[in-house]
Each structure stands twice: as structure tokens, then as C-alpha cells.
PDB file of N, CA and C in Angstrom:
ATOM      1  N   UNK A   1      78.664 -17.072 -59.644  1.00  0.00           N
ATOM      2  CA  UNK A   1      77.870 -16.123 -60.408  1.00  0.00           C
ATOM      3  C   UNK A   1      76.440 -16.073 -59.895  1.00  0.00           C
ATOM      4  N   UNK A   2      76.161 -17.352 -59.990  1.00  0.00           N
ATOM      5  CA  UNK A   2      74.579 -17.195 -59.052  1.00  0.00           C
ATOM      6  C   UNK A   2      74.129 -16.613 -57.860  1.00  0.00           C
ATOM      7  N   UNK A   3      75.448 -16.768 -56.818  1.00  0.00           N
ATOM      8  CA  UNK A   3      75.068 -16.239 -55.855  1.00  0.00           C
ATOM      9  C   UNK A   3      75.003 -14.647 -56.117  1.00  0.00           C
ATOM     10  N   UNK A   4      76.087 -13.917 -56.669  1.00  0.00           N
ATOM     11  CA  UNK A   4      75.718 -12.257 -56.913  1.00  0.00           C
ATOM     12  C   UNK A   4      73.963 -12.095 -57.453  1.00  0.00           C
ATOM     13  N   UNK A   5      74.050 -13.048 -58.280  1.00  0.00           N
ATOM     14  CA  UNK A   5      72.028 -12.898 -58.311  1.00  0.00           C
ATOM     15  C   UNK A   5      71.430 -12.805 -57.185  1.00  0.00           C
ATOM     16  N   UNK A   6      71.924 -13.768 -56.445  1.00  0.00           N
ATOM     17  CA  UNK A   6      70.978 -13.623 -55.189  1.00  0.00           C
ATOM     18  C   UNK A   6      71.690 -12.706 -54.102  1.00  0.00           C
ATOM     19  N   UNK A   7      72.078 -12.143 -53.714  1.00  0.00           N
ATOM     20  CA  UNK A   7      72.229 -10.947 -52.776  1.00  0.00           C
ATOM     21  C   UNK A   7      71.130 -10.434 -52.935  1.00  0.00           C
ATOM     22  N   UNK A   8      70.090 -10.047 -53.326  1.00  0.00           N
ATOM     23  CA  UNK A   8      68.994  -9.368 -52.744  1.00  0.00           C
ATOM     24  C   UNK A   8      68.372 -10.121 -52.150  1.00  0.00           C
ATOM     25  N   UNK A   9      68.541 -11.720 -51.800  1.00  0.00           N
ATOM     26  CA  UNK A   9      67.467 -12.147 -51.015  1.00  0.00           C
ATOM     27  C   UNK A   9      67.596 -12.012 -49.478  1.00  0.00           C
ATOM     28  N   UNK A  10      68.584 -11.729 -48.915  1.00  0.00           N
ATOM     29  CA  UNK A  10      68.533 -11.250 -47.729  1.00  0.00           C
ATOM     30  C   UNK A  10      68.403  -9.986 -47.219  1.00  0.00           C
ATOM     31  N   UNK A  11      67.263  -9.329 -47.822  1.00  0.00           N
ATOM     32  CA  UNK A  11      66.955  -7.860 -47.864  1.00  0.00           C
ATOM     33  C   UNK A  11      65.582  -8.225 -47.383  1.00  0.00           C
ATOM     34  N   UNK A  12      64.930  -9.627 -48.301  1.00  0.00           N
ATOM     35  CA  UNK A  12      63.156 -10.068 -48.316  1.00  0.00           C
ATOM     36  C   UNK A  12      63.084 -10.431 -47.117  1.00  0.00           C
ATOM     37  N   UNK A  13      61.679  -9.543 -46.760  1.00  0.00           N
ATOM     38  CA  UNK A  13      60.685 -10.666 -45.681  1.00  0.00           C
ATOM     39  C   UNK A  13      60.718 -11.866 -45.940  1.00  0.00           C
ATOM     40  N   UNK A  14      60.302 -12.832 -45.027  1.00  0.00           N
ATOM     41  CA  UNK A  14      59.430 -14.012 -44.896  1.00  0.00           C
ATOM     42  C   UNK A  14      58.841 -14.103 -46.098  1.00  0.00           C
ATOM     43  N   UNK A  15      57.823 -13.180 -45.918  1.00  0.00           N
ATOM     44  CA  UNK A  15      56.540 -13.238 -46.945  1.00  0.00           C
ATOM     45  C   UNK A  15      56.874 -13.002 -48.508  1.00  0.00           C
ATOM     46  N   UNK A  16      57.794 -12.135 -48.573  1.00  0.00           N
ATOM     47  CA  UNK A  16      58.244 -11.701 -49.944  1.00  0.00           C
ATOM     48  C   UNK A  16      58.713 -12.877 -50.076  1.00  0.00           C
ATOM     49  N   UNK A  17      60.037 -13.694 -49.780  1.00  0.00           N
ATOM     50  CA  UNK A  17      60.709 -14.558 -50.180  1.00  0.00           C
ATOM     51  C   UNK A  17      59.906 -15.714 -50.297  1.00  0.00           C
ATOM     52  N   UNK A  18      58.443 -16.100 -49.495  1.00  0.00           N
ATOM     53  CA  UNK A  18      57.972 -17.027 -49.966  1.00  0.00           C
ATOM     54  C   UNK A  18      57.042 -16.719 -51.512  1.00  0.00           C
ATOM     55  N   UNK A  19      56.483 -15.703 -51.483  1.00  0.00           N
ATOM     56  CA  UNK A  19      56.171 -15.690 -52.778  1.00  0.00           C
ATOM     57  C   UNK A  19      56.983 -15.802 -54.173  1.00  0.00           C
ATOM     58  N   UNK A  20      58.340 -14.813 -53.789  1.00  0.00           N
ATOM     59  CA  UNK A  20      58.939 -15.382 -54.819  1.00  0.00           C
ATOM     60  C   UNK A  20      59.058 -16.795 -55.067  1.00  0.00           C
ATOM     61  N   UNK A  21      59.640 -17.797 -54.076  1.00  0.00           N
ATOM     62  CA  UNK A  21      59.334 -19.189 -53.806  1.00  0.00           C
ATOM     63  C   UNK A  21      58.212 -19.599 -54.901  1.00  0.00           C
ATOM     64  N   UNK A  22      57.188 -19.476 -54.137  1.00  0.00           N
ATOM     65  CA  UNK A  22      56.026 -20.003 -54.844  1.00  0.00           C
ATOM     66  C   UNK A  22      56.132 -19.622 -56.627  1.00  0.00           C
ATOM     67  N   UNK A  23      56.702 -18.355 -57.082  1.00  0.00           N
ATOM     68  CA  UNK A  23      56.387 -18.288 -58.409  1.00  0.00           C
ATOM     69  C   UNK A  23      57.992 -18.871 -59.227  1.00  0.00           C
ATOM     70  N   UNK A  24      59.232 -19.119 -58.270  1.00  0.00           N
ATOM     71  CA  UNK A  24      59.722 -19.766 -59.299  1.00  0.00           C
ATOM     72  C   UNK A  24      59.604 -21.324 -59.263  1.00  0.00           C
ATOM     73  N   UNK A  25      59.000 -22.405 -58.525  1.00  0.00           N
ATOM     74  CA  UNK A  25      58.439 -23.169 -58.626  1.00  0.00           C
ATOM     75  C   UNK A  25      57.471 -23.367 -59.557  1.00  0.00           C
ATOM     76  N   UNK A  26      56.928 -22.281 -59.602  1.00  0.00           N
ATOM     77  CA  UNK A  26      55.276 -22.400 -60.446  1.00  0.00           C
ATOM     78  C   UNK A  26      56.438 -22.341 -62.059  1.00  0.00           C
ATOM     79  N   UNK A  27      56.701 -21.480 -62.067  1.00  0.00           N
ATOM     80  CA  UNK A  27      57.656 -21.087 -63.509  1.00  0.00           C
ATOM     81  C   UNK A  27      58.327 -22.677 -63.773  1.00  0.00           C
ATOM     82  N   UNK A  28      59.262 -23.016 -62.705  1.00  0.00           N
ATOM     83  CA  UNK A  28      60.085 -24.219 -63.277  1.00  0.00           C
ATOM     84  C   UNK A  28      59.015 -25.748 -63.204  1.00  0.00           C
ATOM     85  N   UNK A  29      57.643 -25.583 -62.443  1.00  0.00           N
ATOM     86  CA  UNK A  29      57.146 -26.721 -62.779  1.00  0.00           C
ATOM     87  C   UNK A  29      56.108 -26.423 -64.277  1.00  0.00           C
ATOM     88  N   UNK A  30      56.200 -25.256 -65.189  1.00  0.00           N
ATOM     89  CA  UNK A  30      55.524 -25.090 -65.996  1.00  0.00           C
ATOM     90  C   UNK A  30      56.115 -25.469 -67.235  1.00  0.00           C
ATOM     91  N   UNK A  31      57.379 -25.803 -66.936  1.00  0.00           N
ATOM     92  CA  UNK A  31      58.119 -26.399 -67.976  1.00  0.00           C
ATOM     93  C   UNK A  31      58.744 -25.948 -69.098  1.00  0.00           C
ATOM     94  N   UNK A  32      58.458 -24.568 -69.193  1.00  0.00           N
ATOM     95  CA  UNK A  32      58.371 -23.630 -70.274  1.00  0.00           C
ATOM     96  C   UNK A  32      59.993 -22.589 -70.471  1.00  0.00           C
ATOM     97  N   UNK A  33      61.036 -22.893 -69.581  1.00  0.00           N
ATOM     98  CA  UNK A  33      61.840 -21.784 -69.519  1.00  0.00           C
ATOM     99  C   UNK A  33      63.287 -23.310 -70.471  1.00  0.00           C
ATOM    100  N   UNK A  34      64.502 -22.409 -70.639  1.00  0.00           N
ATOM    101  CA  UNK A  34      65.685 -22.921 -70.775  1.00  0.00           C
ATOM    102  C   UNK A  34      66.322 -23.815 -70.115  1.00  0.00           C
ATOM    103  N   UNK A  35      66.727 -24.731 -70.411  1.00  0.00           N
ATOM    104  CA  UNK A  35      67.617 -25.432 -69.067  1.00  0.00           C
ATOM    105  C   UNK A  35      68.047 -24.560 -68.297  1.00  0.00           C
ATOM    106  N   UNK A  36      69.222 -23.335 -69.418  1.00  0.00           N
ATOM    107  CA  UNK A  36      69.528 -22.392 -68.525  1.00  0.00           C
ATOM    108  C   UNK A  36      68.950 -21.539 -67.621  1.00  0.00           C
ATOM    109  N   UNK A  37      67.728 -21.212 -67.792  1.00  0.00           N
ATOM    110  CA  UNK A  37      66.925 -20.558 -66.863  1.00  0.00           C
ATOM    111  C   UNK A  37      66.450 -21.449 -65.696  1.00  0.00           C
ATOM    112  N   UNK A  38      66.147 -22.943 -66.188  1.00  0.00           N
ATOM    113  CA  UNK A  38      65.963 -23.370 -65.100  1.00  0.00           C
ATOM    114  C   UNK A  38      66.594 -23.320 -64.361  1.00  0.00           C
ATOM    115  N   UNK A  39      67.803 -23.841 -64.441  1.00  0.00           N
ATOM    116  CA  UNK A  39      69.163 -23.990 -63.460  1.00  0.00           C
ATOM    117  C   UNK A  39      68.960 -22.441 -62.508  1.00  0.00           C
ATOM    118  N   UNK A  40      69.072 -21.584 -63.231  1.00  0.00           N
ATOM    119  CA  UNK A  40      69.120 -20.062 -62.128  1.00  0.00           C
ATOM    120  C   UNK A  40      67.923 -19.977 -61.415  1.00  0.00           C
ATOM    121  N   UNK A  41      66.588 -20.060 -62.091  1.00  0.00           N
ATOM    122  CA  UNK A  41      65.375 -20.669 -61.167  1.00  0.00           C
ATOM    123  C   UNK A  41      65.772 -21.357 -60.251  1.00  0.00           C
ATOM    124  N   UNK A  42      66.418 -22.660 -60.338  1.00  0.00           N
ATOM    125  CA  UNK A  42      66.513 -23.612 -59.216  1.00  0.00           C
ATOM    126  C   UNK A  42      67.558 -23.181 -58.081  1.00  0.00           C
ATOM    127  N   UNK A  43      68.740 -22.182 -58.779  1.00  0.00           N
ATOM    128  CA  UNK A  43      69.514 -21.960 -57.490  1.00  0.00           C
ATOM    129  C   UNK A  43      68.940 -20.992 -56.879  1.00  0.00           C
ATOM    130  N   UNK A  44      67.983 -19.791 -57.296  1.00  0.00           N
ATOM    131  CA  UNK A  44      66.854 -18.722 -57.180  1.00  0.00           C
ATOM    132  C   UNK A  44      66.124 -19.533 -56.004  1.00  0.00           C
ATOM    133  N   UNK A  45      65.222 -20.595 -56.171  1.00  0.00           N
ATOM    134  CA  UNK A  45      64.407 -21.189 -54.893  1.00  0.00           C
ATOM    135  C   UNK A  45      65.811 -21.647 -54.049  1.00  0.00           C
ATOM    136  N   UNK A  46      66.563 -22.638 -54.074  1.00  0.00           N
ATOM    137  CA  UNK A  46      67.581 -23.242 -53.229  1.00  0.00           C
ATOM    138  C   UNK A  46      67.217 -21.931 -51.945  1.00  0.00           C
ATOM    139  N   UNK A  47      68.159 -20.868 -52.568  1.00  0.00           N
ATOM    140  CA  UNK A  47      68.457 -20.016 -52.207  1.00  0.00           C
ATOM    141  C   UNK A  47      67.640 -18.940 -51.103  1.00  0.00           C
ATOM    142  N   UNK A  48      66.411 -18.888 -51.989  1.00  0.00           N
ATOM    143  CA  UNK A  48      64.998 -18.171 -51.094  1.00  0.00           C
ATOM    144  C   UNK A  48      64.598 -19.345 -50.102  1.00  0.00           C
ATOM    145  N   UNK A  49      64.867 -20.618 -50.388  1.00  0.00           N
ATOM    146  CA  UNK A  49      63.949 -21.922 -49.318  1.00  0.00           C
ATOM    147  C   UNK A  49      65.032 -21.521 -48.220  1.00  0.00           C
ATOM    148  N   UNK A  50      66.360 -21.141 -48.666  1.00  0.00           N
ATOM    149  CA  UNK A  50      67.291 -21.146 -47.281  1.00  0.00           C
ATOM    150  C   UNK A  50      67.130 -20.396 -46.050  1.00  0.00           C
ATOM    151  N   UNK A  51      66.428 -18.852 -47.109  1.00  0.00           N
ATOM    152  CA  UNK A  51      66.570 -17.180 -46.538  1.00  0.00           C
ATOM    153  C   UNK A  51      64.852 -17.854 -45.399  1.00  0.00           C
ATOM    154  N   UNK A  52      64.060 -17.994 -46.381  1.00  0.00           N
ATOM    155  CA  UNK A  52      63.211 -18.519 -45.615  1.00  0.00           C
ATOM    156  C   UNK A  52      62.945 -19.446 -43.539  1.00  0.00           C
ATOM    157  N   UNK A  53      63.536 -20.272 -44.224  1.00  0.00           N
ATOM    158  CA  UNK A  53      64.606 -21.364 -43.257  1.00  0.00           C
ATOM    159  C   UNK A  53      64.823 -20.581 -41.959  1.00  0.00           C
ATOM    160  N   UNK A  54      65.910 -19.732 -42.326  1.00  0.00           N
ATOM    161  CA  UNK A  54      66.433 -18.989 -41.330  1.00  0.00           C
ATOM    162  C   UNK A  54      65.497 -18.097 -40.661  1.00  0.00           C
ATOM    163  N   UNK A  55      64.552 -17.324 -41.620  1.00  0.00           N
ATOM    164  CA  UNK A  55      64.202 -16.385 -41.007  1.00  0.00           C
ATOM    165  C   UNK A  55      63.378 -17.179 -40.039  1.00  0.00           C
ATOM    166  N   UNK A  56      62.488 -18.310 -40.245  1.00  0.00           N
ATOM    167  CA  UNK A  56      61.633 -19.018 -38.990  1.00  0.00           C
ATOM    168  C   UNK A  56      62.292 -20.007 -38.293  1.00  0.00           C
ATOM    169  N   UNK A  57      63.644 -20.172 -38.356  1.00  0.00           N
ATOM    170  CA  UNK A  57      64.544 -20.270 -37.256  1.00  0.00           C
ATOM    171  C   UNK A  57      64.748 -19.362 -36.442  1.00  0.00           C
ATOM    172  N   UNK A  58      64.666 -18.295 -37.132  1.00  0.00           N
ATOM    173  CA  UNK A  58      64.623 -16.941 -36.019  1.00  0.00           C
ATOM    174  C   UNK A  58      63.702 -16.558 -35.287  1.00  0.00           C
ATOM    175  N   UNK A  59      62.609 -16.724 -35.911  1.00  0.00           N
ATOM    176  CA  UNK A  59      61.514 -16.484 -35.130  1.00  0.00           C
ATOM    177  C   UNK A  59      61.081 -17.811 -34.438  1.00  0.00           C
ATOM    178  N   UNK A  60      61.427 -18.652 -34.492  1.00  0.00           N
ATOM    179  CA  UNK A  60      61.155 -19.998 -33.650  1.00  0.00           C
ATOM    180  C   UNK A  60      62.033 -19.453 -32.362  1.00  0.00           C
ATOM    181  N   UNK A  61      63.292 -19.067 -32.182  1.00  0.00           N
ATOM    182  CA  UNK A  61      64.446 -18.995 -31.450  1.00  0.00           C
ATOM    183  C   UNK A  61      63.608 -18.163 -30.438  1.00  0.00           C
ATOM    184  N   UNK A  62      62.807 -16.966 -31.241  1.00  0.00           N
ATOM    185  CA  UNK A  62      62.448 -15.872 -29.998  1.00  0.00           C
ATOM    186  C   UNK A  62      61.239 -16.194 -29.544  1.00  0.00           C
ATOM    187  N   UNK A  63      60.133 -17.073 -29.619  1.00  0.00           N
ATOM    188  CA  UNK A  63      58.908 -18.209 -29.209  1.00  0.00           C
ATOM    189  C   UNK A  63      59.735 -18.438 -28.415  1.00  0.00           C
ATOM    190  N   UNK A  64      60.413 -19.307 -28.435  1.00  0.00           N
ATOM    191  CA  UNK A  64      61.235 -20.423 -27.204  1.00  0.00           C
ATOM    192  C   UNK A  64      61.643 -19.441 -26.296  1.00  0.00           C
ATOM    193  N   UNK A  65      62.152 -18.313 -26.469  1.00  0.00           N
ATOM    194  CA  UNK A  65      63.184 -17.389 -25.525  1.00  0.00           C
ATOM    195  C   UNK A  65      62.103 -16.638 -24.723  1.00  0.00           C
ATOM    196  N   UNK A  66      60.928 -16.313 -25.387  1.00  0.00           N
ATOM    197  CA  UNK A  66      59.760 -15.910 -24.775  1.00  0.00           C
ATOM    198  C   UNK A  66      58.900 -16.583 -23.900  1.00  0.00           C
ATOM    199  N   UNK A  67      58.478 -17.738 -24.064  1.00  0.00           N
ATOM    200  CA  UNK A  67      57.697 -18.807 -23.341  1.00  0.00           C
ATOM    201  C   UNK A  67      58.585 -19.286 -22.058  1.00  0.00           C
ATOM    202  N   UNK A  68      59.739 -19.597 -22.208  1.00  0.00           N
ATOM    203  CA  UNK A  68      60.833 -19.517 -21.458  1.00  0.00           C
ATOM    204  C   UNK A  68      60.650 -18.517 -19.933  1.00  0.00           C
ATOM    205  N   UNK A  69      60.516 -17.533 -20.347  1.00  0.00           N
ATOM    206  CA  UNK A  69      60.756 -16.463 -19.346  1.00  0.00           C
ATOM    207  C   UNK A  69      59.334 -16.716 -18.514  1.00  0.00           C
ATOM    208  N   UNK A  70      58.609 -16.954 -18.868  1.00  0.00           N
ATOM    209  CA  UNK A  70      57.305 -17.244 -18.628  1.00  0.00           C
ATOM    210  C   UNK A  70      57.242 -17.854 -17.109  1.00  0.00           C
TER     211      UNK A  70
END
């Protein structure tokens, strides 16, 4: 179920997905939501830290492939 929540995160930039990042952190370290909300918060970051991940794996991949040719 969680994951159908997250299908839009591989639509986000970098940048988008880290902000979201940053605000459901900020939300779940504020202490203030449901267990249940936390839990979807927490698979919500899992999820964006991954999209993240990848995307500067990707861009690490094309640095290396670039300097390379060099």
C-alpha cells in the first residue's frame, strides 16, 4: 500500500525529493503526528532517501564517464 503512495517519487528532482526529505523528517522529528502517520512518513523518507541515492549515483556515474574521456 505504501509503495502506491510513493509512485510519484520518481517523477522528483534531486532537489524536490530532498526537500520533501527534509520536511518529513522535520514533521516526524516534531513528534506531533500518529504512529500511523509516522510509519507512512517513515516509509515516505525511506523511499525519497532511495530516489535521492540513485539520482547522485547517476550523476556520480556521468563525472566518472566524463573525466574519463579526458
Amino acid at each position: 500500500m505504501a509503495e502506491k503512495n510513493n509512485d510519484d517519487i520518481a517523477k522528483l528532482s534531486y532537489e524536490q525529493a530532498r526537500d520533501e526529505l527534509v520536511k518529513v523528517l522535520t514533521d516526524l522529528e516534531a513528534g506531533s503526528v500518529t504512529l500511523d502517520k509516522s510509519m507512512e512518513l517513515w516509509e515516505r523518507g525511506e523511499a525519497l532517501a532511495k530516489h535521492c541515492q540513485t539520482l547522485l549515483s547517476g550523476a556520480k556515474a556521468k563525472i566518472d564517464e566524463a573525466l574519463k574521456d579526458k
